[in-house]
Protein backbone atom coordinates (compact mmCIF):
# COMPACT_ATOMS: atom_id res chain seq x y z
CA UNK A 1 122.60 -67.29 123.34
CA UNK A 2 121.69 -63.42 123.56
CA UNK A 3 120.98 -60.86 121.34
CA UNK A 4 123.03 -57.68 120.76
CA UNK A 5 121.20 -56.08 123.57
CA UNK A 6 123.57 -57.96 125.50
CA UNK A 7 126.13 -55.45 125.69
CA UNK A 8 123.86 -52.99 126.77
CA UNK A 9 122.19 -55.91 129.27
CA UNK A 10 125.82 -56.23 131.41
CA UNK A 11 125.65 -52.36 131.93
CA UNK A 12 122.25 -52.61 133.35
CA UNK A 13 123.41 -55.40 135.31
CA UNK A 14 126.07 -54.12 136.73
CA UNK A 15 124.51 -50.75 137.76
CA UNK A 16 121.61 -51.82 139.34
CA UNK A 17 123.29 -54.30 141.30
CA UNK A 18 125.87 -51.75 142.64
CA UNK A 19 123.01 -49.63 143.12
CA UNK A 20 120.90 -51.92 145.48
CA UNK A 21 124.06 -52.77 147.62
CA UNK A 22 124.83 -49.37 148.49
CA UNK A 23 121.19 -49.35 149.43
CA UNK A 24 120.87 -52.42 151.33
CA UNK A 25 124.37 -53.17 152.51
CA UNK A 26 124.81 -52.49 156.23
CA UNK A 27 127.95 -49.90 156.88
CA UNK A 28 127.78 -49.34 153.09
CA UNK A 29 128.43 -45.78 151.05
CA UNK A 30 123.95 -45.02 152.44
CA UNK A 31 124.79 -44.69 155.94
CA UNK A 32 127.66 -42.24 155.04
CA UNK A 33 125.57 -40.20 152.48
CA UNK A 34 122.42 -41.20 152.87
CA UNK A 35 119.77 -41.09 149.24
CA UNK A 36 122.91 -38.87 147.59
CA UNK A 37 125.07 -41.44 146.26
CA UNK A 38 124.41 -43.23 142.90
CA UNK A 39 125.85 -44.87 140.23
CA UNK A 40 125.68 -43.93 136.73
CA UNK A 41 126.75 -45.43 133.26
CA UNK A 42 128.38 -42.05 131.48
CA UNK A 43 131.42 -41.27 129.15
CA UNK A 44 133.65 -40.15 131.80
CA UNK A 45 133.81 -36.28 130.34
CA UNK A 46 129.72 -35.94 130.85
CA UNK A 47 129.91 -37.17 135.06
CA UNK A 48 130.94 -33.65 135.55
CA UNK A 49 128.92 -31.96 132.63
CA UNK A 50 127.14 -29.82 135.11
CA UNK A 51 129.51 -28.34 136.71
CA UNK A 52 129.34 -30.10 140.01
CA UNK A 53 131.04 -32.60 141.49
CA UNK A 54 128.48 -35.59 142.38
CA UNK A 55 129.18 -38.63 144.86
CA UNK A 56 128.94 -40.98 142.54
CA UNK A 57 130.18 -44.26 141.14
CA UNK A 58 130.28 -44.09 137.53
CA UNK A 59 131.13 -47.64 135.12
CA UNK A 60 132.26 -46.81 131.15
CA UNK A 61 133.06 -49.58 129.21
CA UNK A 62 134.92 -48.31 126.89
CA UNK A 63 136.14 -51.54 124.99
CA UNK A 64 134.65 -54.27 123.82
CA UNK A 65 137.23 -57.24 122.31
CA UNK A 66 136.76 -61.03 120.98
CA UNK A 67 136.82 -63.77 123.48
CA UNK A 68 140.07 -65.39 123.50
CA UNK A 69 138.57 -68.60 124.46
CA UNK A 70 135.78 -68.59 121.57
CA UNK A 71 137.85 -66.37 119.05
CA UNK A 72 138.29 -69.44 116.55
CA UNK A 73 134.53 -70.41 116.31
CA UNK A 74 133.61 -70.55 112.82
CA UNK A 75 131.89 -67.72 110.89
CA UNK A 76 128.38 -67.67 109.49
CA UNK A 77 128.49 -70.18 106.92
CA UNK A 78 125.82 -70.56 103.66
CA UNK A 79 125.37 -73.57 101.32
CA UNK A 80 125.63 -73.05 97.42
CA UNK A 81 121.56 -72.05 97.47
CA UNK A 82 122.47 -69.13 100.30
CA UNK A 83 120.80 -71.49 102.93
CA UNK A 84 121.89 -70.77 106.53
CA UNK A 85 124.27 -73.77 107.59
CA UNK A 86 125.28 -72.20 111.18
CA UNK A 87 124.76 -69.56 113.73
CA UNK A 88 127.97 -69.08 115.51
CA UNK A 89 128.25 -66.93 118.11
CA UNK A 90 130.37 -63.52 118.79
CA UNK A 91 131.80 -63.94 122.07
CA UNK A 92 132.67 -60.71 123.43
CA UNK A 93 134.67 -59.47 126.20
CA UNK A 94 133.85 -55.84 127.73
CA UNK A 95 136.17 -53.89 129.39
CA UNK A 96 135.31 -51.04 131.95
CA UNK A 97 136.22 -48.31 133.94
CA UNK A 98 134.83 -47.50 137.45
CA UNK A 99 135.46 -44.15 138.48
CA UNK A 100 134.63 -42.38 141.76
CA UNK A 101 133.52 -39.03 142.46
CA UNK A 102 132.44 -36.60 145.46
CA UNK A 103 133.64 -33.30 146.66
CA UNK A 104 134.62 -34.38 150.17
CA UNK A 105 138.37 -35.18 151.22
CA UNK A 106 137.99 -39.10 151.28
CA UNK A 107 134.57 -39.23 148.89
CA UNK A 108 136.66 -41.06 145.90
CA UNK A 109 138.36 -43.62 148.01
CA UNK A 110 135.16 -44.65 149.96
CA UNK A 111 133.14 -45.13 147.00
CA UNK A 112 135.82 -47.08 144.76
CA UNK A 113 136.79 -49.21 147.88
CA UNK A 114 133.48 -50.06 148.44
CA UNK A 115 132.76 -51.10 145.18
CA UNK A 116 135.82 -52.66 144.24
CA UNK A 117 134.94 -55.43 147.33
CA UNK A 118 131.46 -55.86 145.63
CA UNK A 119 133.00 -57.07 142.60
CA UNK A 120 135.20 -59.22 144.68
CA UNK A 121 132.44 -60.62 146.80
CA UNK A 122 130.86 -61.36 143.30
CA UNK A 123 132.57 -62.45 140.92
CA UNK A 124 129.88 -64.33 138.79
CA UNK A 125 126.45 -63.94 138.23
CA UNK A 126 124.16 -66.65 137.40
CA UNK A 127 121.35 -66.33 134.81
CA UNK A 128 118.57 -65.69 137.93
CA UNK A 129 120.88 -62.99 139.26
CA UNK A 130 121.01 -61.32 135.33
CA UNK A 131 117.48 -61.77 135.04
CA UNK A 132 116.78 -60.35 138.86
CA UNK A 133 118.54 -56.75 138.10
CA UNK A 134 117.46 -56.35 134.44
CA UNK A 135 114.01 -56.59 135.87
CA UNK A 136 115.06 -54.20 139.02
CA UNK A 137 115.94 -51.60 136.25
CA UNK A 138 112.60 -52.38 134.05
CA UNK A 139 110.47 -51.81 136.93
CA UNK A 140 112.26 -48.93 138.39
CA UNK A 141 110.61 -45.75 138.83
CA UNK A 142 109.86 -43.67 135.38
CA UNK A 143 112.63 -46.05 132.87
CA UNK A 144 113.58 -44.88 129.98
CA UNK A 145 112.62 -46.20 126.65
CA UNK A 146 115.99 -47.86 126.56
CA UNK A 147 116.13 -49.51 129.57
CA UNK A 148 112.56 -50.85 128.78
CA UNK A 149 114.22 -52.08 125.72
CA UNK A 150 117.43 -53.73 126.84
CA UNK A 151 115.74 -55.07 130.17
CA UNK A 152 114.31 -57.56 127.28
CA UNK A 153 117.51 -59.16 125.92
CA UNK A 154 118.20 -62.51 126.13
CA UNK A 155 121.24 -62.32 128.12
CA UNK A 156 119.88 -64.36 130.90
CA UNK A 157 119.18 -67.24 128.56
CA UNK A 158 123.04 -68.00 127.24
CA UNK A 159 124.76 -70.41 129.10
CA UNK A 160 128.05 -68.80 130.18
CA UNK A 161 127.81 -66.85 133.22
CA UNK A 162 128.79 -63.70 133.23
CA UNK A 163 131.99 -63.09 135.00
CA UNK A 164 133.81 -59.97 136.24
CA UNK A 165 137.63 -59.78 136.35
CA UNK A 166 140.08 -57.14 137.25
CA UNK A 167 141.71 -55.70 134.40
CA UNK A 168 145.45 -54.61 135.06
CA UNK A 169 146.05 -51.62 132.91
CA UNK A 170 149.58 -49.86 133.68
CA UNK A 171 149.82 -46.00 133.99
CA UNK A 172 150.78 -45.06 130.84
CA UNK A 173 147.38 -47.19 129.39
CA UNK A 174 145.29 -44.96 131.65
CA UNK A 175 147.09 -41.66 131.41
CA UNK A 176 146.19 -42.32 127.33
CA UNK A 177 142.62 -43.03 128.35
CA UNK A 178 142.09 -39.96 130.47
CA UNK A 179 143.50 -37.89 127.70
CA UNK A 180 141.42 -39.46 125.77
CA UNK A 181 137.87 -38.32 127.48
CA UNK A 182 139.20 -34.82 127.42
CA UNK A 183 138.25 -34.57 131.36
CA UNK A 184 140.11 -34.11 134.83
CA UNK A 185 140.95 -37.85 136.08
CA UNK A 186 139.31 -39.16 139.11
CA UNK A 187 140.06 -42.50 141.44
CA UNK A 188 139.90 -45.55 138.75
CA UNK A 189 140.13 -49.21 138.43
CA UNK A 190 139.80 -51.22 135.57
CA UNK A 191 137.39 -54.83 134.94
CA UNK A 192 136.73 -56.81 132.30
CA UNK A 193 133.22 -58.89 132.08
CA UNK A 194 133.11 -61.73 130.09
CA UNK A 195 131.72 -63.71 128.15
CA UNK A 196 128.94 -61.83 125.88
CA UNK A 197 127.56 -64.76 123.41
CA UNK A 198 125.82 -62.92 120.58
CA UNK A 199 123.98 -65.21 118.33
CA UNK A 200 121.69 -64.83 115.13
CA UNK A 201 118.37 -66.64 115.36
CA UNK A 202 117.86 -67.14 111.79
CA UNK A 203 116.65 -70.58 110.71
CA UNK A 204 119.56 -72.95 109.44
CA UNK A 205 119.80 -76.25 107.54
CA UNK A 206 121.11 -79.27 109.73
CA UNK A 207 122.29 -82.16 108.69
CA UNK A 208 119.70 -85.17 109.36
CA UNK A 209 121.59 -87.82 111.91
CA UNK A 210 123.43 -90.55 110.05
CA UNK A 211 121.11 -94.10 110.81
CA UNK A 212 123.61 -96.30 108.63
CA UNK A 213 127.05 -95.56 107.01
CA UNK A 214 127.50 -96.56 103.27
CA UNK A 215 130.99 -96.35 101.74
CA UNK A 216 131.37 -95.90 98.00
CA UNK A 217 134.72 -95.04 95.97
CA UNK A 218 135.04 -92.71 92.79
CA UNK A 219 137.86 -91.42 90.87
CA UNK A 220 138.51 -87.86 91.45
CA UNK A 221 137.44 -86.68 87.58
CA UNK A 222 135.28 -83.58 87.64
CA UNK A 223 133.33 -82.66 85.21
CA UNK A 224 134.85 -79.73 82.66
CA UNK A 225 133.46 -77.86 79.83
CA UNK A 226 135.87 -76.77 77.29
CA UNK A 227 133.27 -74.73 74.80
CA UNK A 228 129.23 -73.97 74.20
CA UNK A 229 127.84 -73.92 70.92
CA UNK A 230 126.61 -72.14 69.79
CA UNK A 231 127.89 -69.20 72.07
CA UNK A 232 124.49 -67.13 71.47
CA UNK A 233 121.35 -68.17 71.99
CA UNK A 234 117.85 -67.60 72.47
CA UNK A 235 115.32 -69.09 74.84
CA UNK A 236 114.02 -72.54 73.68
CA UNK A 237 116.84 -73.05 71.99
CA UNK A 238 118.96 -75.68 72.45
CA UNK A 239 122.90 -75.44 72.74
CA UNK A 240 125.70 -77.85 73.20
CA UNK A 241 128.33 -78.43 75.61
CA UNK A 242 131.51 -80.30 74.61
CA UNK A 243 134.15 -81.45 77.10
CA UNK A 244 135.11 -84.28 79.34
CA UNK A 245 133.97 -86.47 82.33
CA UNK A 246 130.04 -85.81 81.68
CA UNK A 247 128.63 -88.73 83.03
CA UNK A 248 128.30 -89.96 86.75
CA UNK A 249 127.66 -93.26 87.65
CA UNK A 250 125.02 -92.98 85.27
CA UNK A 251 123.85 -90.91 82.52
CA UNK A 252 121.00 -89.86 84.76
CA UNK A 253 123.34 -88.42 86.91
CA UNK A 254 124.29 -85.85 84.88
CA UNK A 255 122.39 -82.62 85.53
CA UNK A 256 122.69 -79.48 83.75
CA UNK A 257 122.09 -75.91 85.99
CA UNK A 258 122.00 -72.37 84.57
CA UNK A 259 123.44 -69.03 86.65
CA UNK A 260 123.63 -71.44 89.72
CA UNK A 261 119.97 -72.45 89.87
CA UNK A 262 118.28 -75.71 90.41
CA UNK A 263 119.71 -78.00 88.28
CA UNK A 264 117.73 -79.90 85.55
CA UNK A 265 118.34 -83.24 83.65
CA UNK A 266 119.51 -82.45 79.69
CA UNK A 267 118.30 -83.12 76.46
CA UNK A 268 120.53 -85.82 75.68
CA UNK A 269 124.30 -86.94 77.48
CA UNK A 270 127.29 -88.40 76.31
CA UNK A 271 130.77 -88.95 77.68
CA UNK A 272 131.95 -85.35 75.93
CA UNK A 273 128.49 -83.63 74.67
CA UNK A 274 125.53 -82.70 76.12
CA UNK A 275 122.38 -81.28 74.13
CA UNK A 276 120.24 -78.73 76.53
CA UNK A 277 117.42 -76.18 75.65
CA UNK A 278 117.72 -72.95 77.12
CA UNK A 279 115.08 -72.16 79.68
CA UNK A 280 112.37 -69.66 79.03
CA UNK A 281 112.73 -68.64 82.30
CA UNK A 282 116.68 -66.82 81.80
CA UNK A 283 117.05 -63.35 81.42
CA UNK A 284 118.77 -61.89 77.95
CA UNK A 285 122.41 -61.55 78.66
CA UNK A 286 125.79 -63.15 80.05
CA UNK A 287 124.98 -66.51 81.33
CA UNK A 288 126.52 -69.27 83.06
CA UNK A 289 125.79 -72.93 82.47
CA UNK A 290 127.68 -76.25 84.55
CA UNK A 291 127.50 -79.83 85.13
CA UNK A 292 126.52 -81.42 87.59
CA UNK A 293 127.04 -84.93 88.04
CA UNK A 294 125.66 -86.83 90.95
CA UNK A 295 126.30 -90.19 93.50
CA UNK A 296 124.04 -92.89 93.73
CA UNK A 297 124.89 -94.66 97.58
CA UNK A 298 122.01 -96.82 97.24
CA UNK A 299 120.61 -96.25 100.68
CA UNK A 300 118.61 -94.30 100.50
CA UNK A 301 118.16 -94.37 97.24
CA UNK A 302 118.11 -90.19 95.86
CA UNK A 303 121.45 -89.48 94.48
CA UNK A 304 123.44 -87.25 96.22
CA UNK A 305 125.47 -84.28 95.00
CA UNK A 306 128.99 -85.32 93.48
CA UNK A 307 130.88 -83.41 91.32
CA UNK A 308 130.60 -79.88 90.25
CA UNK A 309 131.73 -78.41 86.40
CA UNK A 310 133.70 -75.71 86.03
CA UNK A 311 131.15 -72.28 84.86
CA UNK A 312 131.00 -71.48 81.07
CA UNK A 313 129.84 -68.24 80.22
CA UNK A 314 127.58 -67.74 77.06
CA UNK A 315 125.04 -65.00 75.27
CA UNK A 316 120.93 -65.42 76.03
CA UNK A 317 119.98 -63.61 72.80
CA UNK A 318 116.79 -61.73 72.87
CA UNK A 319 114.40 -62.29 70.28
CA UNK A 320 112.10 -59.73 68.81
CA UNK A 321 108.65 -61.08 68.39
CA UNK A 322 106.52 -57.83 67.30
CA UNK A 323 105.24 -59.17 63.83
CA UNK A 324 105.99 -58.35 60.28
CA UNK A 325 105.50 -55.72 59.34
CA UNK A 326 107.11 -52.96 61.85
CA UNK A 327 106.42 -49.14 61.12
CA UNK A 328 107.03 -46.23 63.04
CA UNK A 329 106.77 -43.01 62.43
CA UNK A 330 109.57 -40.16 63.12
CA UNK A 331 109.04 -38.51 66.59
CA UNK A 332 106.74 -41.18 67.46
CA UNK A 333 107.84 -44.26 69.82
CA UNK A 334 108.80 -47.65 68.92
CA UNK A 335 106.79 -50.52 70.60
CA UNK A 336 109.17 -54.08 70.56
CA UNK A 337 108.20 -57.71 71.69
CA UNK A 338 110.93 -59.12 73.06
CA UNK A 339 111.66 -62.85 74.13
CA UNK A 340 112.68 -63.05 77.42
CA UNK A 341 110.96 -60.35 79.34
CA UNK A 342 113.36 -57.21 79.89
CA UNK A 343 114.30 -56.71 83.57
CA UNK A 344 113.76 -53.15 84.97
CA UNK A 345 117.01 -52.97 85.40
CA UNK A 346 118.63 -54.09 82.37
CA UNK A 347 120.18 -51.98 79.85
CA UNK A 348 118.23 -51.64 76.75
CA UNK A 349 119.18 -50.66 73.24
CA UNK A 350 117.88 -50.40 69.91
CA UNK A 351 119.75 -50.00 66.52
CA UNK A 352 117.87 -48.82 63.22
CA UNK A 353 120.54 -49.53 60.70
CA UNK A 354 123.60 -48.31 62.65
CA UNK A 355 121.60 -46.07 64.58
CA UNK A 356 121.62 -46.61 68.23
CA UNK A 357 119.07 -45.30 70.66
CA UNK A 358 119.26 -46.33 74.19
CA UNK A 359 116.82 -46.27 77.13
CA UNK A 360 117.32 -45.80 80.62
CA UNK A 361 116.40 -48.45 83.37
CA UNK A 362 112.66 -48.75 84.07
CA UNK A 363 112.68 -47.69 87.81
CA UNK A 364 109.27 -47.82 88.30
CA UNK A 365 106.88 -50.25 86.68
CA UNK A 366 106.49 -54.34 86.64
CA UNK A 367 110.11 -55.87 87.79
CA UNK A 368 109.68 -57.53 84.06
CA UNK A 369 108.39 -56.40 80.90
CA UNK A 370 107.81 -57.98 77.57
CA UNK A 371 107.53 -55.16 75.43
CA UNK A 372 109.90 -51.89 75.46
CA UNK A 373 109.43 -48.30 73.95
CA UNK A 374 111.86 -46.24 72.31
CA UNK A 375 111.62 -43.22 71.47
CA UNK A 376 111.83 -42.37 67.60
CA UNK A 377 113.94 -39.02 67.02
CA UNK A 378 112.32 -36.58 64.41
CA UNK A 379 113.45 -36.93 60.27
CA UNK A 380 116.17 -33.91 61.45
CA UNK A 381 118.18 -36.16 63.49
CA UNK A 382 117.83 -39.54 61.85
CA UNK A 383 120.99 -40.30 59.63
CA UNK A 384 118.86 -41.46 56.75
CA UNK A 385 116.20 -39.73 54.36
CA UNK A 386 113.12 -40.58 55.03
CA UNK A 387 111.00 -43.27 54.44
CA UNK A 388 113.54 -45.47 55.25
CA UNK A 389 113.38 -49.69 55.76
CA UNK A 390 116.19 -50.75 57.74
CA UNK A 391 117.62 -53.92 59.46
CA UNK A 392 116.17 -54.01 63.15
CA UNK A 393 118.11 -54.96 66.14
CA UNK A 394 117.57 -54.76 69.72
CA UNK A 395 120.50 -55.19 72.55
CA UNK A 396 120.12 -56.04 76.71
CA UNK A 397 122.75 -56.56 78.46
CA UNK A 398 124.89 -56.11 75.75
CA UNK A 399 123.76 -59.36 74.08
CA UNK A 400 122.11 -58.08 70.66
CA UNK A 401 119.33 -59.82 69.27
CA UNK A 402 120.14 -61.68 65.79
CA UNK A 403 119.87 -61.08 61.91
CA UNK A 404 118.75 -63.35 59.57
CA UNK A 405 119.23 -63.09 55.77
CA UNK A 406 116.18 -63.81 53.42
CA UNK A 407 117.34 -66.03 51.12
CA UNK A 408 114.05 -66.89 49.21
CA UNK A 409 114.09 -65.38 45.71
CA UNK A 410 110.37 -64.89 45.29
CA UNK A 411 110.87 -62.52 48.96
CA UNK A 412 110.15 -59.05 48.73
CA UNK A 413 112.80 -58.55 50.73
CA UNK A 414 115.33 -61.32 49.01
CA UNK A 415 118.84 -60.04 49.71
CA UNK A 416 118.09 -58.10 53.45
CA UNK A 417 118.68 -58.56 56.49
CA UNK A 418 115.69 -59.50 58.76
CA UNK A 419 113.50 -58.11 60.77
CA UNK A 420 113.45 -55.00 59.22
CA UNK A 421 111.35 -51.53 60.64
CA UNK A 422 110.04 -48.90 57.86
CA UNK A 423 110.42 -45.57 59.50
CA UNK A 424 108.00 -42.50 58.24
């Protein structure tokens, strides 16, 4: 397959070996006008940018379209984990206009007569004869950084030939193109060159080949979950998730994965409830949890992936961990523990009381963080008099960290909310 030099690789092709034939060819455009005739690969409006008319052949391609004959080869295709799964190619057809020039009576018809029975005498060219004039034009005299470039593509290395075709355009589809380049029209004929394969390189994941064939039969019942309690949680916690068709073949089979990750066997699994701790390793906010239930074919004998749960949303709480007890004073900046780390890029907000003050993201710094600092407005712009012990709560990703109320009597702070901050 080629790169997407390719395209670029054709045009190189194509001029250098129109330019060694009018050198080498016996009776050819050289022994007419000698070392002044050339060909050139120019928008049609810059041929004549100087203000003189040139004997020249000049190719444009001017339109590149899908391959008619690979147009329904599948797209690039990734596997739940965004592994690569294929590398098809994009087969390209480029279209082209040859155009003659020269300021003598019969200069256009020469040249673009000439030509036109090259492309006839040669239809096809083979990978040598690719490779033999993109390394004509690399060792040329003086090439540019772009030739130097595109005379390494791969285009020699794909295995369709490349083949040249005349392209019948009527009169009124070049009268539009002429217009088009904003230029006085000169002798023309139309080709198109196919068939450019552009493929990716990237590694993929293939399939190992299939040594024995084993059969096995299972009712079509997908895991679902209906609900997730509780709907908040922390980290280390565990939750539960109630619903239907939870177990595989076997109860070992039934594997639990959070925000599409690797999934992980539960705490505990029945038919309609499973018991799972949330893993330290989620972020604070809106998370997805599913089942996954597996097949056991018995050779070989890992299960393989079966069934797949619908996603249930839920709340990772955070938990602040700073201990008992929190001051701060006003004007000064509040240092929090949280549980999990915050993300840089997470939204981050703290309430005193009913008072919210909100951070930007961190766009410099560690990617995570298990602390955050707020800033403490002065006494002036606090809605309370100060000192002042309030409930303490702490919000990423819109999932707020919880309150818990002391209900020991012999508590200082019997009858509040907890954690609490003491502001000076």
């Amino acid at each position: 397959m080629s790169d997407y030099l390719a395209v670029a690789g054709v045009s190189v092709v194509l001029k250098w070996f129109l330019t060694n034939a009018m050198a080498a060819s016996a009776g050819g455009p050289a022994t007419i006008y000698g070392n002044t005739a050339s060909v050139s690969v120019l928008p049609p409006d810059v041929v004549l940018a100087s203000g003189e008319e040139p004997v020249r052949l000049n190719l444009f391609m001017y339109y590149s379209s899908l391959d008619p004959a690979f147009r329904n080869s599948r797209l690039p295709a990734y596997d739940s984990r965004g592994n690569r799964l294929t590398n098809p190619p994009l087969a390209l057809d480029l279209h082209y206009l040859m155009s003659a020039y020269g300021p003598g009576e019969f200069d256009s018809e020469i040249l673009l007569g000439w030509a036109m029975q090259q492309f006839h005498e040669t239809p096809i060219f083979s990978q040598a004869a690719i490779q033999t004039w993109l390394s004509a034009a690399a060792n040329s005299p003086s090439p540019s950084v772009e030739v130097q470039a595109v005379a390494g593509t791969t285009l020699p290395f794909q295995f369709e030939s490349i083949r040249i075709t005349p392209d019948a355009l009527t009169n009124d589809e070049i009268s539009r193109l002429w217009m088009a380049f904003s230029t006085h029209y000169r002798a023309t004929t139309a080709y198109r060159v196919s068939v450019v394969l552009i493929e990716e390189t990237q590694p993929l994941k293939s399939n190992l080949p299939v040594q024995q064939r084993t059969l096995k039969v299972v009712p079509l019942q997908s895991p679902t979950i209906s609900a997730v309690t509780p709907p908040m949680a922390g980290v280390s916690q565990a939750i539960t998730l109630t619903g239907t068709n939870f177990i595989g073949d076997t109860a070992t089979d039934t594997l639990v994965a959070f925000n599409d990750g690797t999934p992980f066997p539960p705490d505990s699994v029945g038919s309609q409830s499973i018991a799972v701790t949330v893993p330290a390793s989620l972020q604070a906010g809106v998370t997805t949890v599913r089942i996954v239930t597996r097949v056991s074919f018995g050779v070989p004998s890992d299960p393989h992936a079966g069934a797949s749960s619908n996603a249930m949303p839920f709340m990772v709480q955070p938990l602040i961990t700073t201990a008992a007890p929190i001051t701060v004073a006003s004007g000064g900046t509040l240092t929090l523990a949280l549980s999990p780390s915050v993300g840089q890029f997470q939204s981050a907000v703290v309430f005193l009381g009913d008072f919210a003050i909100s951070i930007p993201p961190r766009t410099s710094g560690p990617a995570v963080s298990p602390t955050l600092d707020f800033p403490i407005p002065d006494a002036a712009s606090l809605p309370f008099t100060l000192p002042a012990t309030v409930p303490l709560r702490v919000e990423i990703d819109r999932a707020q960290s919880a309150l818990t109320l002391d209900t020991n009597p012999a508590s200082p702070t019997y009858g509040k909310f907890l954690p609490l901050v003491q502001i000076t």
